[in-house]
C-alpha atoms as a PDB file:
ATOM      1  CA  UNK A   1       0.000   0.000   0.000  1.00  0.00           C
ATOM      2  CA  UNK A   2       0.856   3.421  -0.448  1.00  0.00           C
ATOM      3  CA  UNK A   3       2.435   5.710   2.184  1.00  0.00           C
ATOM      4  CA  UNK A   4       0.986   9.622   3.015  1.00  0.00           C
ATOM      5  CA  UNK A   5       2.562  12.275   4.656  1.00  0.00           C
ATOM      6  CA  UNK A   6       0.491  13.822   6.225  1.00  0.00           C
ATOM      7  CA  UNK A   7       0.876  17.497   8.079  1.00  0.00           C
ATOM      8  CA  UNK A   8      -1.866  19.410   9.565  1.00  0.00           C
ATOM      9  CA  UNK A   9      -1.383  22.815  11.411  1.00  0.00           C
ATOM     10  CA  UNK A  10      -3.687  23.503  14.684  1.00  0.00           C
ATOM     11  CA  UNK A  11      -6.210  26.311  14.284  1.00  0.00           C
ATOM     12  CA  UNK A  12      -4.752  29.856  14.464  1.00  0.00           C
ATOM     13  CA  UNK A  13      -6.337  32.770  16.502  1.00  0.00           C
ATOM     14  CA  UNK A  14      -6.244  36.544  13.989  1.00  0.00           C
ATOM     15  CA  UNK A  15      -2.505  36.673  14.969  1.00  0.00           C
ATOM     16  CA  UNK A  16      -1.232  33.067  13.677  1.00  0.00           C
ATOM     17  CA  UNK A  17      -0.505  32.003  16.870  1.00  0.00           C
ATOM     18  CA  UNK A  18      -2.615  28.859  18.424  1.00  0.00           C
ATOM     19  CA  UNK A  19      -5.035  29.618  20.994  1.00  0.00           C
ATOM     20  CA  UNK A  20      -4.929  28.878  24.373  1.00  0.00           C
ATOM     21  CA  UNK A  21      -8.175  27.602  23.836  1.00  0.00           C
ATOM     22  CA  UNK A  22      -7.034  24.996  21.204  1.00  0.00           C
ATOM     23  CA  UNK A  23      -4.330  24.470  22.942  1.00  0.00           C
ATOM     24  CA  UNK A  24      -6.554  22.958  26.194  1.00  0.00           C
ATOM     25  CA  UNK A  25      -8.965  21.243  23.494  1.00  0.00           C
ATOM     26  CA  UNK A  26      -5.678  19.017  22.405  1.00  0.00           C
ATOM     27  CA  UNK A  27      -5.192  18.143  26.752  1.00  0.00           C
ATOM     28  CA  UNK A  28      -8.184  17.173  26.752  1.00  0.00           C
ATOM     29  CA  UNK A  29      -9.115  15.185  23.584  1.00  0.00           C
ATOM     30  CA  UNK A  30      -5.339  13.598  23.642  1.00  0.00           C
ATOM     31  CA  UNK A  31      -6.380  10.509  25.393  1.00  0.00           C
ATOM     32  CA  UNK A  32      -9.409   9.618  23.772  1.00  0.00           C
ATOM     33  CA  UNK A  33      -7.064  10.666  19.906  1.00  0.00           C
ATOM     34  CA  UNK A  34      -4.703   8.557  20.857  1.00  0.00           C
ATOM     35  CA  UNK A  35      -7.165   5.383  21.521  1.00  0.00           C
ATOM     36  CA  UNK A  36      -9.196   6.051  18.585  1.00  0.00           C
ATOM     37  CA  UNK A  37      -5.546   5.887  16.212  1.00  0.00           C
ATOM     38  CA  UNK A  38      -4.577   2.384  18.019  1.00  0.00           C
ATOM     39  CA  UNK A  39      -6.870   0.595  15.658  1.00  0.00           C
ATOM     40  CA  UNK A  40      -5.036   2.149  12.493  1.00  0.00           C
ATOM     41  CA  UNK A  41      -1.355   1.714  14.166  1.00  0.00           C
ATOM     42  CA  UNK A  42      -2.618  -1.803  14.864  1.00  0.00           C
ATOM     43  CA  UNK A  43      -3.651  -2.107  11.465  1.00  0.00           C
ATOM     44  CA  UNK A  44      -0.491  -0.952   9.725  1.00  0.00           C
ATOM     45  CA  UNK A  45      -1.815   2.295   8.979  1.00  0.00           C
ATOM     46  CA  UNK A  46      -0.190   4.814  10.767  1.00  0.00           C
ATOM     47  CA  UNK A  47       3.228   4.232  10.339  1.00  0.00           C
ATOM     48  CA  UNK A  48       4.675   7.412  11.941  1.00  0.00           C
ATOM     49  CA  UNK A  49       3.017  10.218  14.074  1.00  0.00           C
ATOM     50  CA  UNK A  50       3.766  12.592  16.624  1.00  0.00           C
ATOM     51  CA  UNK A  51       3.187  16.956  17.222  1.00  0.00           C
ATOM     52  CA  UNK A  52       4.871  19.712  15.385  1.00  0.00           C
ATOM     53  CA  UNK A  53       6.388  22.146  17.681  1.00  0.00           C
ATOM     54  CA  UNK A  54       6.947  25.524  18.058  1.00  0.00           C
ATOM     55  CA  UNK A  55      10.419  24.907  19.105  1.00  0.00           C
ATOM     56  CA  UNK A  56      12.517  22.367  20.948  1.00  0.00           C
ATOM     57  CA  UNK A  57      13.684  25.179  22.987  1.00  0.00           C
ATOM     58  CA  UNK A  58      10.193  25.606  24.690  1.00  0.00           C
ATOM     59  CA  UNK A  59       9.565  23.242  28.228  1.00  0.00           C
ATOM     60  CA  UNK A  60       6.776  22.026  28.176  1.00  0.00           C
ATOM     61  CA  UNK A  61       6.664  21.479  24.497  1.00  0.00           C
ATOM     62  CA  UNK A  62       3.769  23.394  22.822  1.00  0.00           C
ATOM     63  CA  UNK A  63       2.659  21.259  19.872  1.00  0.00           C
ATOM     64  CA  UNK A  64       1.098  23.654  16.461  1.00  0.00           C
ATOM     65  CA  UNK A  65       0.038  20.653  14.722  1.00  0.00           C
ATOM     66  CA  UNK A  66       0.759  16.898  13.712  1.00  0.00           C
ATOM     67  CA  UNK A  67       2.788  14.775  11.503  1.00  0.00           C
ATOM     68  CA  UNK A  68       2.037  11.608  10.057  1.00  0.00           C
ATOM     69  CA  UNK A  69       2.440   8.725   7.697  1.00  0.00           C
ATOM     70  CA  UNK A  70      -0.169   7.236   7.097  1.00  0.00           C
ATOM     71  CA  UNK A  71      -0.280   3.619   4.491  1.00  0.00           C
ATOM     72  CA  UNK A  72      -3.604   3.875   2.770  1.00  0.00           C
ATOM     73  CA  UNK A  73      -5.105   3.010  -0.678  1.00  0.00           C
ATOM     74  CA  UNK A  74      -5.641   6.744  -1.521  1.00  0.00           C
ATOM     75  CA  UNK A  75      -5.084  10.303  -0.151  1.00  0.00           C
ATOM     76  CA  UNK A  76      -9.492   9.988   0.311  1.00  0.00           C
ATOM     77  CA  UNK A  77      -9.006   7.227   2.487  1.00  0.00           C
ATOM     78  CA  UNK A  78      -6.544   9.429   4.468  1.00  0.00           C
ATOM     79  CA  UNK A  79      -8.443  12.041   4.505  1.00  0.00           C
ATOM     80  CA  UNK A  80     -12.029  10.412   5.799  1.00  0.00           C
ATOM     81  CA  UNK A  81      -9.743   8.545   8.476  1.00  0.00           C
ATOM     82  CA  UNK A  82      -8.567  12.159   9.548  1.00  0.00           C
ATOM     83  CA  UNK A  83     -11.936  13.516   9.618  1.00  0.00           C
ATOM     84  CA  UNK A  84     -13.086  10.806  12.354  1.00  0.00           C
ATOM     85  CA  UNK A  85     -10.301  11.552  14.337  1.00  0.00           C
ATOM     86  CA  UNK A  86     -11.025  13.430  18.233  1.00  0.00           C
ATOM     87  CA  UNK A  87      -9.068  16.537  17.696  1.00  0.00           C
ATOM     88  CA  UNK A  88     -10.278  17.024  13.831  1.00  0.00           C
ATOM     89  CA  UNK A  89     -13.974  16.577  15.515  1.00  0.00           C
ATOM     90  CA  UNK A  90     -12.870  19.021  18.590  1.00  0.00           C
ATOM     91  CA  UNK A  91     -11.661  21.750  16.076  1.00  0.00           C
ATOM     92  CA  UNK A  92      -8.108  21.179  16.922  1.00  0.00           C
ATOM     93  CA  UNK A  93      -6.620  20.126  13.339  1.00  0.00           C
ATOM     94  CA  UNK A  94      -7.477  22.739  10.721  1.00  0.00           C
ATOM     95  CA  UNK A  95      -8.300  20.059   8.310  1.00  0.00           C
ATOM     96  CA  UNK A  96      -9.290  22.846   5.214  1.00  0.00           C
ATOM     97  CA  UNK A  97      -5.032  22.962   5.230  1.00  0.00           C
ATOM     98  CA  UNK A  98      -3.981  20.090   5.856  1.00  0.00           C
ATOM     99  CA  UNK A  99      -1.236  18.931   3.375  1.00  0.00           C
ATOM    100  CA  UNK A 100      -1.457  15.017   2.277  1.00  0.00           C
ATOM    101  CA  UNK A 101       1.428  13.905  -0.354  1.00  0.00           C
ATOM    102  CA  UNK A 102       2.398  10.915  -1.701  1.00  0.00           C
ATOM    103  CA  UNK A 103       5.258   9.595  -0.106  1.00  0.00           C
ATOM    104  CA  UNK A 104       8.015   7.449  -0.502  1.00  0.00           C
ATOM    105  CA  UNK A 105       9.900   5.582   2.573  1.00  0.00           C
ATOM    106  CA  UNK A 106      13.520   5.063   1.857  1.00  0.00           C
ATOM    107  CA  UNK A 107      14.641   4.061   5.035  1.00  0.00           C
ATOM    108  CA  UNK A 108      12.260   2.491   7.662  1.00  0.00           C
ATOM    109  CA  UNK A 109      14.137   1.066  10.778  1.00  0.00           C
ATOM    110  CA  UNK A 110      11.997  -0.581  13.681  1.00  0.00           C
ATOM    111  CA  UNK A 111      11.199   1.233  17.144  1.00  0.00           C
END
């Protein structure tokens, strides 16, 4: 199957920057996101996710969006996967820009 990337930025506030308010919607939506995705990492899937940052320099880490790879038939499938996801259905991910490309793995090494 083919892989995705996959990057979606967080909602921005009328400055760019990500709202306090999105920011606690993430907190509270991670654990139920993060079940919900088991059954695609399970299933092969999601082959790589994790938060874009703001910086590495900032403690705690503020994430501004996510990352992923995602193995899937088609960028649809992809993208009707990410719609049934907790923070896209919180209004965390701003799914209208979400970028998914086709994607070649060169080198894939085991966790």
């Amino acid at each position: 199957m083919p892989d995705w990337l996959v990057q979606i930025s967080d909602h921005r506030d009328a400055y760019g920057e990500v709202s306090e308010t999105v920011l606690q919607a993430r907190r509270d939506n991670f654990t139920v996101h993060a079940a919900h995705n088991k059954r695609h990492v399970e299933a092969g899937h999601v082959v790589v996710s994790g938060p874009l940052l703001a910086s590495h320099d900032d403690e705690p880490r503020r994430p501004v969006g996510s990352v992923m790879v995602w193995s899937a038939r088609s960028e649809a499938e992809v993208r009707a996967w990410l719609r049934e996801d907790p923070y896209a259905q919180a209004g965390v991910w701003d799914l209208a820009r979400a970028t998914v490309t086709p994607y070649f793995c060169a080198v894939r090494t085991p966790m």
